[in-house]
Protein backbone atom coordinates (compact mmCIF):
# COMPACT_ATOMS: atom_id res chain seq x y z
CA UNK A 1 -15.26 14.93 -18.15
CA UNK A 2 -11.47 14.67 -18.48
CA UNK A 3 -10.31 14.72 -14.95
CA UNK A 4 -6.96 15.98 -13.86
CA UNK A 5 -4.81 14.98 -10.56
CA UNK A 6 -3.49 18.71 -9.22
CA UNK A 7 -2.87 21.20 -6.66
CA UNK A 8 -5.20 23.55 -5.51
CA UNK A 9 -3.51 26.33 -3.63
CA UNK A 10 -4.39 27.24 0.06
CA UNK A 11 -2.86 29.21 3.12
CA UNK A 12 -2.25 32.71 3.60
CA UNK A 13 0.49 34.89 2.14
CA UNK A 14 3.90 33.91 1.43
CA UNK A 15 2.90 30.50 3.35
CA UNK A 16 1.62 28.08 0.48
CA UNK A 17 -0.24 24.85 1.19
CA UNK A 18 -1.26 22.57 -1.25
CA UNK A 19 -4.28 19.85 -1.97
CA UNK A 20 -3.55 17.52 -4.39
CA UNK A 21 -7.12 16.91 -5.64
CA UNK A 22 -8.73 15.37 -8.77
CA UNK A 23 -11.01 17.98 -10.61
CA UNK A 24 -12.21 18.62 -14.23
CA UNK A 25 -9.81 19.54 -16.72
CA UNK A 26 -11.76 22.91 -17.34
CA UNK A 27 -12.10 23.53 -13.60
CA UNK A 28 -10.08 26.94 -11.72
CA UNK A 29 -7.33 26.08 -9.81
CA UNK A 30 -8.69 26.97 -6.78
CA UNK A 31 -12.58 25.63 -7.49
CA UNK A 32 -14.94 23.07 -7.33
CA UNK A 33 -13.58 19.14 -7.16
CA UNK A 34 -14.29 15.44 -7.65
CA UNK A 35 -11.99 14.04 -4.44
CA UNK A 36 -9.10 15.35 -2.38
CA UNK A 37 -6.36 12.82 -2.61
CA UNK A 38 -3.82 14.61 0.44
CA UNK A 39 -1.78 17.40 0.55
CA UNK A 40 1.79 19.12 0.49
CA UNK A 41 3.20 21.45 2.49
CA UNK A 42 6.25 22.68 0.89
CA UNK A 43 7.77 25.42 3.27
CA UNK A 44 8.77 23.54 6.48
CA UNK A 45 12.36 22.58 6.71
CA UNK A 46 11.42 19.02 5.98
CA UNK A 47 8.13 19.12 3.41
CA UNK A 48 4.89 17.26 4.24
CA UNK A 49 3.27 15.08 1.64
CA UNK A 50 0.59 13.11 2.93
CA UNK A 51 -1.35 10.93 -0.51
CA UNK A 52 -3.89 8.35 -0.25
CA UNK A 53 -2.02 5.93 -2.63
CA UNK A 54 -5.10 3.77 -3.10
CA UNK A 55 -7.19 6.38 -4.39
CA UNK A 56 -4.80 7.77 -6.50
CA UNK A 57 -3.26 4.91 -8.37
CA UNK A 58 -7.30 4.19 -9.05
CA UNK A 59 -7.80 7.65 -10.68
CA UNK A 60 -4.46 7.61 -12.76
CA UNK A 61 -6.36 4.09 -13.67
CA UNK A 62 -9.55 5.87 -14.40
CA UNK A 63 -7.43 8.12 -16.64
CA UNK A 64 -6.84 10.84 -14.79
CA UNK A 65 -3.95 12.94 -16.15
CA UNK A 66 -1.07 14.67 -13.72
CA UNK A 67 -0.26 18.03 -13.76
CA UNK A 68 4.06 17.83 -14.15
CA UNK A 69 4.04 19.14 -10.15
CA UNK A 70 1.45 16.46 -9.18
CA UNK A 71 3.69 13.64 -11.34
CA UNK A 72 6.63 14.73 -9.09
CA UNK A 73 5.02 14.43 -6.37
CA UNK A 74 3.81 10.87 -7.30
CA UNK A 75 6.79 10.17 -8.12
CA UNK A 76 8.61 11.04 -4.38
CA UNK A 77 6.33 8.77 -2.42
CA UNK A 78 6.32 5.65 -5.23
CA UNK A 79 2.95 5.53 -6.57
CA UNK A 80 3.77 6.75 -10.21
CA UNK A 81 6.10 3.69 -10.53
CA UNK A 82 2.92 1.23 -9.18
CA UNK A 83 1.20 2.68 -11.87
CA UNK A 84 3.83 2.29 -14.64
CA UNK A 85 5.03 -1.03 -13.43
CA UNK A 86 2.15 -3.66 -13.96
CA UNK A 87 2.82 -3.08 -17.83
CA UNK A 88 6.54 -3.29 -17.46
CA UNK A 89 6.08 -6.47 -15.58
CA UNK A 90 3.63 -8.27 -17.74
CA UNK A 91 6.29 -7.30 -20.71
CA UNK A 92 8.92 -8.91 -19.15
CA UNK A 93 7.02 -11.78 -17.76
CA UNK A 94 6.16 -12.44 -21.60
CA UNK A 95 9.26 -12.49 -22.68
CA UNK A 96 10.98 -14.50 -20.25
CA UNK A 97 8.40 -17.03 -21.07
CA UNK A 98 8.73 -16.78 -24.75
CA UNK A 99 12.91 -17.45 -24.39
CA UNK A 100 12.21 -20.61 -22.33
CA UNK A 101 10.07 -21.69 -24.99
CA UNK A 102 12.19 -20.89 -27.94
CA UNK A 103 15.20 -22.72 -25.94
CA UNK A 104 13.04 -25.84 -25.56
């Protein structure tokens, strides 16, 4: 199963409201899924975005893939960067020890 994190669509007419679930890759938009991860409401004058971050950062570490609206929304409450940084870190936590040795 290659999972996907993205919205499903839900609300009535002209008043969208989103789930940001994880489902199969081959799944509708609007059908069956593995775990709802929050939601977004994009049409009030300030937009609701309500994510579980712990679940989410653990399917992105599963291997989960974003759709490029679910990314952005990752992105606007931090958790993207949690996910990218640990490798960033580590990088730069080996290098900084390989300059103190080399200047020893």
């Amino acid at each position: 199963m290659s999972a996907r994190i993205r919205l499903q669509r839900a609300g009535r007419k002209k008043r969208p409201f989103f789930r940001v679930v994880v489902a199969d890759q081959k799944a509708n938009r609007d059908g069956k899924f593995v775990e709802q991860l929050g939601y977004w409401d994009p049409v009030p004058e300030e937009q609701k975005l309500e994510l579980n971050e712990e679940r989410s950062l653990y399917w992105l570490q599963q291997g989960a893939q974003p759709s490029d609206t679910a990314k952005a929304l990752l992105r606007r409450i931090g958790v993207w960067q949690k996910f990218k940084a640990p490798g960033q870190v580590e990088a730069a936590a080996a290098a900084s020890d390989e300059a103190t040795t080399a200047s020893e």
